[in-house]
Protein backbone atom coordinates (compact mmCIF):
# COMPACT_ATOMS: atom_id res chain seq x y z
CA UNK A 1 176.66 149.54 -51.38
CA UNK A 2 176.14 148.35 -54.89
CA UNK A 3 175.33 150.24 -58.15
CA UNK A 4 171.78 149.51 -57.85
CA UNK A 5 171.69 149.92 -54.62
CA UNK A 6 173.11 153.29 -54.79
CA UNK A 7 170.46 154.74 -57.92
CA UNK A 8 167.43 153.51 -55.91
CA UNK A 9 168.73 155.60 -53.28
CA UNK A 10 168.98 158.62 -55.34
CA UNK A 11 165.59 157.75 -57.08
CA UNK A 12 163.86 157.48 -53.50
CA UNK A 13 165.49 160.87 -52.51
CA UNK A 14 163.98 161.77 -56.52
CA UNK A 15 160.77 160.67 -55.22
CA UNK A 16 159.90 162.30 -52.49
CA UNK A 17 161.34 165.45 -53.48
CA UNK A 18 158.79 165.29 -56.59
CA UNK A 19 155.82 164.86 -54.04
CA UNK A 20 157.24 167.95 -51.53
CA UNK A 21 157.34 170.39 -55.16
CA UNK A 22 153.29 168.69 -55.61
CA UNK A 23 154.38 166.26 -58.85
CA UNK A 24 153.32 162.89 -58.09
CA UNK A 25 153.22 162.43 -61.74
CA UNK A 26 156.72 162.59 -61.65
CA UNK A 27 157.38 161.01 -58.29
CA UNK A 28 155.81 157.70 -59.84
CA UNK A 29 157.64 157.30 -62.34
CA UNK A 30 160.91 157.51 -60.18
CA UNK A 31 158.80 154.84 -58.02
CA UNK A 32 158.43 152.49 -61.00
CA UNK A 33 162.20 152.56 -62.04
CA UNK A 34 163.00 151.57 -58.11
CA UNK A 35 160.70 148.79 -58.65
CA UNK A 36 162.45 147.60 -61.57
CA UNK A 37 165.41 147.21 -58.96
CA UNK A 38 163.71 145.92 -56.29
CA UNK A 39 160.34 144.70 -56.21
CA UNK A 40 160.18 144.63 -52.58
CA UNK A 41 160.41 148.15 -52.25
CA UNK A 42 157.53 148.93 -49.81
CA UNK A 43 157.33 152.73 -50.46
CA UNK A 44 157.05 152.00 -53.95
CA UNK A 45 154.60 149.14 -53.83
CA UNK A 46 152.17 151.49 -52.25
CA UNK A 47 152.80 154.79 -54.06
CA UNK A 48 152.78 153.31 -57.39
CA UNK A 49 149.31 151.15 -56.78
CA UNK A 50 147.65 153.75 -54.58
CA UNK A 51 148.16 155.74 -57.86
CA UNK A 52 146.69 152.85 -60.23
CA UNK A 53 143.61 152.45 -57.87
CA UNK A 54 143.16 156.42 -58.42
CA UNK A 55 143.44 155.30 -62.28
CA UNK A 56 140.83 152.61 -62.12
CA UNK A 57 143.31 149.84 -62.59
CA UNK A 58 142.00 147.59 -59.42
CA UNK A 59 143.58 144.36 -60.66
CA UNK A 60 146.99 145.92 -60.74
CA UNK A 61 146.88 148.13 -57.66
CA UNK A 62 145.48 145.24 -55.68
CA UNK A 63 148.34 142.97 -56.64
CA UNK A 64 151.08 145.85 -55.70
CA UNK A 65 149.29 147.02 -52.38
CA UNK A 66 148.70 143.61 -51.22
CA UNK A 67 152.05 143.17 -51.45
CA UNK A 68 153.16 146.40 -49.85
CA UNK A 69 150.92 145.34 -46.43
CA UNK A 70 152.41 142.46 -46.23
CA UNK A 71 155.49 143.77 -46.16
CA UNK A 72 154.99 146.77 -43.44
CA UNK A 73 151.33 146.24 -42.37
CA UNK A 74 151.21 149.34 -40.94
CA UNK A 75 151.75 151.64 -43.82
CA UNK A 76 149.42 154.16 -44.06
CA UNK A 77 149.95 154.44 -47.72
CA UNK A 78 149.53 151.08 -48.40
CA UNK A 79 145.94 151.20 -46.51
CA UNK A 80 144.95 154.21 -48.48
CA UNK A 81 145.40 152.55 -51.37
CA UNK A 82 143.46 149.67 -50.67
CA UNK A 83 141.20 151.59 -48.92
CA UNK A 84 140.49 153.34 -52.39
CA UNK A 85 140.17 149.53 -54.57
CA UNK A 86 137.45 148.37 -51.93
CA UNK A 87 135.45 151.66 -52.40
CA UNK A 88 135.55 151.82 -55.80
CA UNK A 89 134.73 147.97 -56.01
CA UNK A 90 132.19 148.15 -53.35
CA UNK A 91 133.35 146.29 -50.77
CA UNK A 92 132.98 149.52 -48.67
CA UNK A 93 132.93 147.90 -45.34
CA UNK A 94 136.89 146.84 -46.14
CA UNK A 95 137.45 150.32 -47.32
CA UNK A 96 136.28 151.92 -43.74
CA UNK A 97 138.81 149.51 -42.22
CA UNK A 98 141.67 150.01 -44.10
CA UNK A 99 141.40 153.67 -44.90
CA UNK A 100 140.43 154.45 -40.60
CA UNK A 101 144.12 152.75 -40.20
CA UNK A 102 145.13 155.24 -42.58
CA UNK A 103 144.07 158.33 -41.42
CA UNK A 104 145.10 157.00 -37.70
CA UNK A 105 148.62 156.59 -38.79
CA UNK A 106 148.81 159.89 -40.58
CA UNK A 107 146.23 162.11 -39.82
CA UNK A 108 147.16 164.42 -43.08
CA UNK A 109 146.30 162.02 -45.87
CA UNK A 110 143.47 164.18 -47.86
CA UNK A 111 142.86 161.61 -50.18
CA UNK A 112 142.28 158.48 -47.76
CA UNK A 113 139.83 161.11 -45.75
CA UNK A 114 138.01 161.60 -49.20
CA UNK A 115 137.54 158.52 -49.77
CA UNK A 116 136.75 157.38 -46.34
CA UNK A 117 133.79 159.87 -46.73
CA UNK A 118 132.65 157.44 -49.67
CA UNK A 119 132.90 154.65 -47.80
CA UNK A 120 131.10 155.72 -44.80
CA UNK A 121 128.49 157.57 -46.84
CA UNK A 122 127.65 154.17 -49.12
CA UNK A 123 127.17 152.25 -45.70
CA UNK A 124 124.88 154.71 -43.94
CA UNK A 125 126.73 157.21 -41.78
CA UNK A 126 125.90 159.92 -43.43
CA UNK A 127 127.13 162.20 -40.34
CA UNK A 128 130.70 160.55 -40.12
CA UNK A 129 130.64 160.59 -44.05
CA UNK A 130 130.06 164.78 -43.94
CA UNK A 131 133.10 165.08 -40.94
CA UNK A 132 135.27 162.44 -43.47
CA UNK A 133 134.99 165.00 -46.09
CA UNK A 134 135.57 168.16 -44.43
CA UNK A 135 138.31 167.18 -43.21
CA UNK A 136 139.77 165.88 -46.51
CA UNK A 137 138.71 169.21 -48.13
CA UNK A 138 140.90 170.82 -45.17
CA UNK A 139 143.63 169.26 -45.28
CA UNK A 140 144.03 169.30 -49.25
CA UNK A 141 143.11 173.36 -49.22
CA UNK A 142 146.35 173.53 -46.68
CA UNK A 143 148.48 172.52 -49.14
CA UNK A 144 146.96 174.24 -52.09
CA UNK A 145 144.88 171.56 -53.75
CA UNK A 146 141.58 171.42 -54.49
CA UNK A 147 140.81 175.11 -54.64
CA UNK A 148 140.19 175.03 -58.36
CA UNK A 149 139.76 172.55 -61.15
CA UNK A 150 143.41 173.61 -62.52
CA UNK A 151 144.82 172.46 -58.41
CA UNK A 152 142.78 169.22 -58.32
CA UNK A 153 144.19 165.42 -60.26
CA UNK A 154 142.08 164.88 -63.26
CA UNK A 155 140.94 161.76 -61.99
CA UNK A 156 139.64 163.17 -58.27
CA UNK A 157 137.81 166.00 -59.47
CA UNK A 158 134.43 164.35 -59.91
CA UNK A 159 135.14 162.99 -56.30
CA UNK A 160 136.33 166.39 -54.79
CA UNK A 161 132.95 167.59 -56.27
CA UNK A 162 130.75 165.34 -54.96
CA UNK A 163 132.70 165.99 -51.26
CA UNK A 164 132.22 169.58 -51.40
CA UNK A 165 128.43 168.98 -52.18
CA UNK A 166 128.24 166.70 -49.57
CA UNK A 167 129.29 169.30 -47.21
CA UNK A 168 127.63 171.85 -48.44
CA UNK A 169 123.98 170.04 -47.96
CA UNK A 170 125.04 168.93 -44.44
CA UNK A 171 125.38 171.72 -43.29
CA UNK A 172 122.27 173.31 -45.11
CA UNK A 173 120.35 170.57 -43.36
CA UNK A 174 122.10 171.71 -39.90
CA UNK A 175 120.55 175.28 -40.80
CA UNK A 176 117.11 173.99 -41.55
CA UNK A 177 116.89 171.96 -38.85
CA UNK A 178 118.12 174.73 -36.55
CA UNK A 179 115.57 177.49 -37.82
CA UNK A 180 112.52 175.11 -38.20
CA UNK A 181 110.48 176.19 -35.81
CA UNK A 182 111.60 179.73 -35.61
CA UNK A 183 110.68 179.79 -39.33
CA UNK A 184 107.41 178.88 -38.46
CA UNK A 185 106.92 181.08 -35.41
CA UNK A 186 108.06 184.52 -37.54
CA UNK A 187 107.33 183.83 -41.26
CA UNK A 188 109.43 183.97 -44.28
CA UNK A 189 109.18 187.82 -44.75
CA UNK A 190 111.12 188.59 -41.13
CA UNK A 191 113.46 186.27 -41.95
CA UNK A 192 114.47 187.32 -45.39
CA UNK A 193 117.69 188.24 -44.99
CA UNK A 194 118.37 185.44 -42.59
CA UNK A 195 118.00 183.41 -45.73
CA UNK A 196 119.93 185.18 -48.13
CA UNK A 197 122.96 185.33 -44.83
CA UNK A 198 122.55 181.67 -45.01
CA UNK A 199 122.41 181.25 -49.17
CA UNK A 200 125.99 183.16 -48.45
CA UNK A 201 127.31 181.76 -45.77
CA UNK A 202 126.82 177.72 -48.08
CA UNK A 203 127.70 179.43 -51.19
CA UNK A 204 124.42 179.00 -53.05
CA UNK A 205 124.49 182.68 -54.38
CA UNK A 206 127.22 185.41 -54.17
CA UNK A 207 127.02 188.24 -52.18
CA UNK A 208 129.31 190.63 -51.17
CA UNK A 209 129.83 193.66 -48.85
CA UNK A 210 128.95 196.99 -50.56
CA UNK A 211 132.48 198.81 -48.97
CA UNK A 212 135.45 196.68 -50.33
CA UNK A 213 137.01 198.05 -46.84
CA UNK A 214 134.52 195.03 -44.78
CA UNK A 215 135.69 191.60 -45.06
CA UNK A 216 133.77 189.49 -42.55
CA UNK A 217 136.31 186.35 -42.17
CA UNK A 218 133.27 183.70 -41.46
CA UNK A 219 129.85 185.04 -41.50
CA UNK A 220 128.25 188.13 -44.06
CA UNK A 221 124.61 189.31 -42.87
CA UNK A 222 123.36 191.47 -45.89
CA UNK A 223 121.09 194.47 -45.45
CA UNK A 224 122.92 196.21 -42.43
CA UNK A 225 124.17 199.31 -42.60
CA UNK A 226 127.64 199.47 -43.82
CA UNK A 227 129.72 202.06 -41.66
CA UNK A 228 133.38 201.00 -39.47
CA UNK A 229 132.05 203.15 -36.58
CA UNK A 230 128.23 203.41 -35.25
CA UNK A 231 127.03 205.76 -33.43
CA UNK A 232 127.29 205.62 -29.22
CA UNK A 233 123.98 207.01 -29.49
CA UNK A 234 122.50 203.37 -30.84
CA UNK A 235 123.52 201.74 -27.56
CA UNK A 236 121.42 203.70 -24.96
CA UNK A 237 122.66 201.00 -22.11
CA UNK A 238 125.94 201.83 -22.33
CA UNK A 239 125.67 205.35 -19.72
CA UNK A 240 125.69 202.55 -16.95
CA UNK A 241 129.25 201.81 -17.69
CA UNK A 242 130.58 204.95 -18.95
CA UNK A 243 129.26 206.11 -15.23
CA UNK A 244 130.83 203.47 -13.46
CA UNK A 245 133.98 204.20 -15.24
CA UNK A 246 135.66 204.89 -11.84
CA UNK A 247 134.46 202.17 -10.10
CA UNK A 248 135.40 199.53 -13.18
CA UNK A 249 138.86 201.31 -13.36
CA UNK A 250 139.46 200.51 -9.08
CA UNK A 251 138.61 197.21 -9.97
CA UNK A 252 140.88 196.87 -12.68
CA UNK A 253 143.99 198.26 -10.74
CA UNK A 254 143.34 195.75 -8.08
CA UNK A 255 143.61 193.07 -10.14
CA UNK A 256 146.56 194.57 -11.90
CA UNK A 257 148.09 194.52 -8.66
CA UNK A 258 147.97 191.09 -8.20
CA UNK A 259 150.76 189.82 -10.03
CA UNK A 260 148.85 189.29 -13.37
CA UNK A 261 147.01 186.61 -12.04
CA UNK A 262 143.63 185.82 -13.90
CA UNK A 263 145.45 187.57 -16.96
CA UNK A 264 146.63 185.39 -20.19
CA UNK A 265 147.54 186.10 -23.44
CA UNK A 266 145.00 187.61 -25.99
CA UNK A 267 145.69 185.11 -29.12
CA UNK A 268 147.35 182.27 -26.74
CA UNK A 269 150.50 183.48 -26.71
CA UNK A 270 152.41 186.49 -27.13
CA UNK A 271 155.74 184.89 -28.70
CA UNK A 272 156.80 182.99 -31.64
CA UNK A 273 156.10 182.67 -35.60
CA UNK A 274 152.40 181.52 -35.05
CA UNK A 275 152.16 185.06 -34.03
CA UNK A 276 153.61 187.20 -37.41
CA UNK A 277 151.16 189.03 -39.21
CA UNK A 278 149.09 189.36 -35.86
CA UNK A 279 151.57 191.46 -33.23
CA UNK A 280 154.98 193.38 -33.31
CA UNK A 281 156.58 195.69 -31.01
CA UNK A 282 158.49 198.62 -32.25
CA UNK A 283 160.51 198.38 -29.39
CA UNK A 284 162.73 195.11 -29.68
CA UNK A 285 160.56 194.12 -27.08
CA UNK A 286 157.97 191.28 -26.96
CA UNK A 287 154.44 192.47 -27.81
CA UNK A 288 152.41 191.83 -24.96
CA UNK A 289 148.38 191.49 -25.58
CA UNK A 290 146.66 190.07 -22.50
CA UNK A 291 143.34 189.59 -21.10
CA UNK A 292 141.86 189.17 -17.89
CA UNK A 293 138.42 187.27 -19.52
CA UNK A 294 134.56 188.02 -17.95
CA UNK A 295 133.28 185.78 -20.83
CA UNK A 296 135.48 183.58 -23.45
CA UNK A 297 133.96 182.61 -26.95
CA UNK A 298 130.64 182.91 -24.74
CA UNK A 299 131.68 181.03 -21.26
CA UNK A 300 131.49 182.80 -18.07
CA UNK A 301 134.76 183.30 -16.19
CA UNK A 302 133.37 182.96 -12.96
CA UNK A 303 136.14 183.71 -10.67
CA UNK A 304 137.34 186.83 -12.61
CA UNK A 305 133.45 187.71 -12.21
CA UNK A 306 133.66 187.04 -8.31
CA UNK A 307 137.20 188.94 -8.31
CA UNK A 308 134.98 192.71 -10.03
CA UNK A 309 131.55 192.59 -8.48
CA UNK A 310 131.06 195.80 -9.89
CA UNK A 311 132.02 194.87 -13.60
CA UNK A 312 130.45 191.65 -13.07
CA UNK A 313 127.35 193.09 -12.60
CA UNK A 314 127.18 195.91 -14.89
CA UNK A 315 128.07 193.46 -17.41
CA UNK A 316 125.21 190.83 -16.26
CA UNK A 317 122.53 193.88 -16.50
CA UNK A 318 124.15 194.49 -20.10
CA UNK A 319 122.36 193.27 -23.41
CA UNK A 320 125.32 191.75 -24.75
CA UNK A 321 125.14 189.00 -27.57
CA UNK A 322 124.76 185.85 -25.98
CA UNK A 323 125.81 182.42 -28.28
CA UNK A 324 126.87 179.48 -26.88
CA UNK A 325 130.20 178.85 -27.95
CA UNK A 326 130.91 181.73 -29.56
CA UNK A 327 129.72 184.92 -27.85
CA UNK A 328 130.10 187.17 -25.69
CA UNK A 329 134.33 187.63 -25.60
CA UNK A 330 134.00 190.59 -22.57
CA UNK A 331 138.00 191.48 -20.99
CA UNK A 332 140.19 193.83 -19.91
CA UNK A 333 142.69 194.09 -23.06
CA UNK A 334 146.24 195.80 -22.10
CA UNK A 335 148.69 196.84 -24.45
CA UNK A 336 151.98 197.12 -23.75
CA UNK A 337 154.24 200.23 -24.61
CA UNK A 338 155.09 199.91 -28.16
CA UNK A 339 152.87 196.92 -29.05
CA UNK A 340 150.95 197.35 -32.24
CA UNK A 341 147.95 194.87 -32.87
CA UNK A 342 148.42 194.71 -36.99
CA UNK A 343 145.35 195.08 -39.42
CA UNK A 344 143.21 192.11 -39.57
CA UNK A 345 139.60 191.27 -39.36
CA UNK A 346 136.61 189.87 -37.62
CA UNK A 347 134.29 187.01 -38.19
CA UNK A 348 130.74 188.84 -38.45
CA UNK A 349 129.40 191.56 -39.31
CA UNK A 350 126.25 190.20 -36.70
CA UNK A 351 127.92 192.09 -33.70
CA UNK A 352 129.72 195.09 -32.74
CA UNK A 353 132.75 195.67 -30.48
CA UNK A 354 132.38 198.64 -27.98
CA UNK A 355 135.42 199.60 -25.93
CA UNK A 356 135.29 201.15 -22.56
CA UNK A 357 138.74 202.80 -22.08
CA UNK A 358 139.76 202.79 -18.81
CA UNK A 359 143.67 204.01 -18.96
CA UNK A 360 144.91 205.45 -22.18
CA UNK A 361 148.89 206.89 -22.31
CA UNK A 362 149.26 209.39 -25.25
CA UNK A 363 150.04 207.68 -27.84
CA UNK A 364 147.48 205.36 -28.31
CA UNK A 365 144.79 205.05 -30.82
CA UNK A 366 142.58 202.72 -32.81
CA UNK A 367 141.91 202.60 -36.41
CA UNK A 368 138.68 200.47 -38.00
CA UNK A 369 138.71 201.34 -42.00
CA UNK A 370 141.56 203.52 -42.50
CA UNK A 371 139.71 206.40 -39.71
CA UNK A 372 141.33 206.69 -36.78
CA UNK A 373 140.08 207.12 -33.23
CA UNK A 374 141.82 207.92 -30.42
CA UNK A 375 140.50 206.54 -27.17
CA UNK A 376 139.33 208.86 -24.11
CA UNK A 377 138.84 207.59 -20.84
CA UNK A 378 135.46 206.53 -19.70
CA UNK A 379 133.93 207.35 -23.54
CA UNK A 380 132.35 204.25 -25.11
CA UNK A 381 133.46 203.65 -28.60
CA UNK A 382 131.42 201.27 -31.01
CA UNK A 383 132.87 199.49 -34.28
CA UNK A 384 132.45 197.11 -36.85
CA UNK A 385 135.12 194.61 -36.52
CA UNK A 386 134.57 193.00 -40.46
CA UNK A 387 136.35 196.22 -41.87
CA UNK A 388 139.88 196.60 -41.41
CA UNK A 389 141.26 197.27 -37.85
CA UNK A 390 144.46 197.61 -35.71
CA UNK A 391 145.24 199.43 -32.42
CA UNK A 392 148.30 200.18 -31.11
CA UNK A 393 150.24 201.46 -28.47
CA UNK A 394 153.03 203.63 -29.03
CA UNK A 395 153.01 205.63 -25.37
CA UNK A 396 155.16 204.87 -22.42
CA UNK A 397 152.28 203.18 -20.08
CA UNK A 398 150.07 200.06 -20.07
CA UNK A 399 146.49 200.83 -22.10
CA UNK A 400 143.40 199.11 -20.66
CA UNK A 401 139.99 198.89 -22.10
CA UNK A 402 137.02 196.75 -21.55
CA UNK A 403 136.00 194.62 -24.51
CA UNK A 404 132.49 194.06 -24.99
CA UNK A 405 130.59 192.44 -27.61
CA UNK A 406 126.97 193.13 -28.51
CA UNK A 407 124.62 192.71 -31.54
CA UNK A 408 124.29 194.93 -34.50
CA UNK A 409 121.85 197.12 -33.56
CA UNK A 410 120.30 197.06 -36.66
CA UNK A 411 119.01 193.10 -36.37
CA UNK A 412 115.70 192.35 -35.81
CA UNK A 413 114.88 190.26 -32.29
CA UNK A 414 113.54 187.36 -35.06
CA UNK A 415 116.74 187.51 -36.70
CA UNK A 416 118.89 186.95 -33.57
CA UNK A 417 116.62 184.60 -32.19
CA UNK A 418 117.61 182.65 -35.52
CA UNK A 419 121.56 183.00 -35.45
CA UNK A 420 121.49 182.35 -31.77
CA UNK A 421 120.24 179.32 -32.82
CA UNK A 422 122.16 178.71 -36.49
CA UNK A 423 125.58 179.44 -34.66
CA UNK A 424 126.09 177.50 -31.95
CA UNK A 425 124.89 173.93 -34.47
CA UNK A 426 127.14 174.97 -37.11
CA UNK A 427 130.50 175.63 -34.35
CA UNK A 428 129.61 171.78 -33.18
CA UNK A 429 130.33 170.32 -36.78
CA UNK A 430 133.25 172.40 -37.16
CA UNK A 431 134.80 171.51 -33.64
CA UNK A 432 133.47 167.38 -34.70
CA UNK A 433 135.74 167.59 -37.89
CA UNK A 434 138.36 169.01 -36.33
CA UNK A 435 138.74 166.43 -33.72
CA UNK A 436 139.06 163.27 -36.09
């Protein structure tokens, strides 16, 4: 290997190592100096004129990106950076073309989604345009960009701007079109604070919980009653189950007997690093959280149903919070000895979690807000699943209790009539941008 050839080497090692530390500024200028060795360096060709369309300079990048496809047609960088010259030149039906190749090849590339969401947008698909653009805002929020003006290029902001907007009205229009004619059937005043939920949930004003101890990870309803525990008292229903406490508990050791079949793991899985920050075991033992599932982010497990007739039914004469996609999650949870679920918290502060404990070693105990509770057999316990909350296991025996979600009993029927229908419309976008 030559001199030259040996420095472009170290300058493409240069290059890339720029872009990993988030320095394309530098990266491009190693780019550059390869091209003054060789000008048929693909990589470079389409780094260096992806960044000169982001510039404005269209003749240039054209020239260099051209010239880069024709060398390795099927480089996605290459086709986001052409992508980007026919958008901002308005040949926009090019741009879908070349940037879809791109985001095909490598399903990461923020910037080709971003501008993708242009393109689509300027020739009518305003739908495909909104999913474009989430997913660009995504992907670029996973690595840190775009969070703040100070994490977004100079020359994207105005774009990154107009994608979060974009968003942002979709999905307002999603919510209006959801609540239309429940708006009209209750009135503004007994939806108020459906509104200002919704106003939150998009951003348009800024409210927060009154008990910094509540952090609801996707959806704040303002105006409830802000407590980590409510009272068994405001869930009158619940005496059927704490009375057929014996009769769920037979159930549940039959099926425990079986082998674990019907049960499966809590988050998934019960091993590796996707699960740090989530479960340990004190024991230098895997932590084991599993499930045997009545309902699943709001789908009936028939056969586990068929399996506790008993349980099944109970739970079908049970007002439980019914949204498609998302609600009820109803299970037998088991803990193994010396598995600790760590602090964390839920989506919405919309529902509560009861637990029905069925078989609790010593040992074992639950804490919501920093106030601990300590389970008793066949003795519903109620909580607020936005504050703070971890359970654990630290006896020398399996723990069992039935999971049950219901609403806050402090929402109106017109204000669950309107997130049962808000919810479900706003899960479908997500799940649509997630897929492409």
């Amino acid at each position: 290997m030559d001199r030259s050839s040996n420095r472009a080497s170290e300058l493409l090692t240069a290059a890339r190592q720029a872009q990993q530390r988030g320095r394309p500024d530098i990266a491009e200028k190693h780019y550059e100096e390869i091209l003054r060795i060789d000008p048929d360096h693909d990589e470079a060709l389409g780094f260096v004129g992806t960044r000169m369309a982001l510039r404005g300079n269209h003749p240039a990048a054209l020239r260099l990106l051209k010239h880069a496809a024709e060398l390795n047609p099927d480089m996605a960088l290459a086709q986001e950076g052409l992508g980007i010259v026919w958008v901002r030149t308005g040949h926009c039906d090019a741009a879908v073309q070349a940037l879809s190749a791109a985001v095909a090849a490598e399903p990461h590339r923020h910037v080709a989604r971003l501008f993708l969401g242009h393109a689509l947008d300027a020739i009518g698909q305003p739908r495909a345009a909104a999913v474009a653009y989430h997913r660009a805002i995504t992907e670029a929020q996973k690595r840190g960009l775009w969070i703040s003006t100070n994490s977004t290029a100079p020359f994207l902001l105005d774009d990154v701007k107009r994608a979060i907007e974009y968003v942002r009205r979709t999905r307002r229009q999603i919510i209006d079109d959801a609540l239309s004619e429940i708006r009209k059937r209750h009135g503004s005043a007994a939806l108020a604070r459906v509104e200002q939920c919704v106003a939150t949930y998009l951003g348009e004003h800024v409210i927060i919980p009154n008990d910094p101890r509540q952090r609801p990870k996707a959806l704040f309803f303002p105006g409830l009653p802000t407590t980590p525990y409510l009272s068994r008292e405001m869930f009158p229903w619940v005496s059927a189950l704490e009375e057929a406490t014996s009769a769920i508990h037979d159930e549940l050791i039959t099926v425990l007997a079986e082998q674990a079949k019907g049960f499966e793991p809590f988050l998934g899985t019960n091993t590796g690093v996707s699960l740090n920050g989530y479960l340990q075991n004190d024991r230098a033992e895997e932590p084991v959280w599993d499930a045997f599932f009545f309902y699943r982010h709001g789908l009936r497990w028939d056969e586990n149903h068929r399996r506790c007739p008993t349980t099944s039914a109970l739970l079908d004469s049970s007002p439980l919070a019914h949204i498609r996609d998302h609600a009820p999650e109803v299970c037998f949870s088991l803990l193994t000895p010396g598995t600790h679920i760590l602090p964390h918290h839920g989506d919405t502060n919309t529902r509560v979690v009861l637990h029905l404990p069925l078989i609790v070693p010593r040992g074992c105990a639950l804490n919501v807000g920093g106030e601990i509770h300590e389970w008793r057999v066949g003795e519903i316990v109620a909580f607020d699943d936005t504050f703070e909350h971890e359970a654990w296991n630290r006896g020398e025996a399996l723990r069992v209790v039935l999971i049950l979600d219901a609403w806050n009993p402090h929402l109106t029927d017109a204000e669950r009539e309107a997130l049962t229908a808000m919810v479900p419309v706003l899960g479908d976008f997500d799940r649509e941008c997630s897929r492409v």
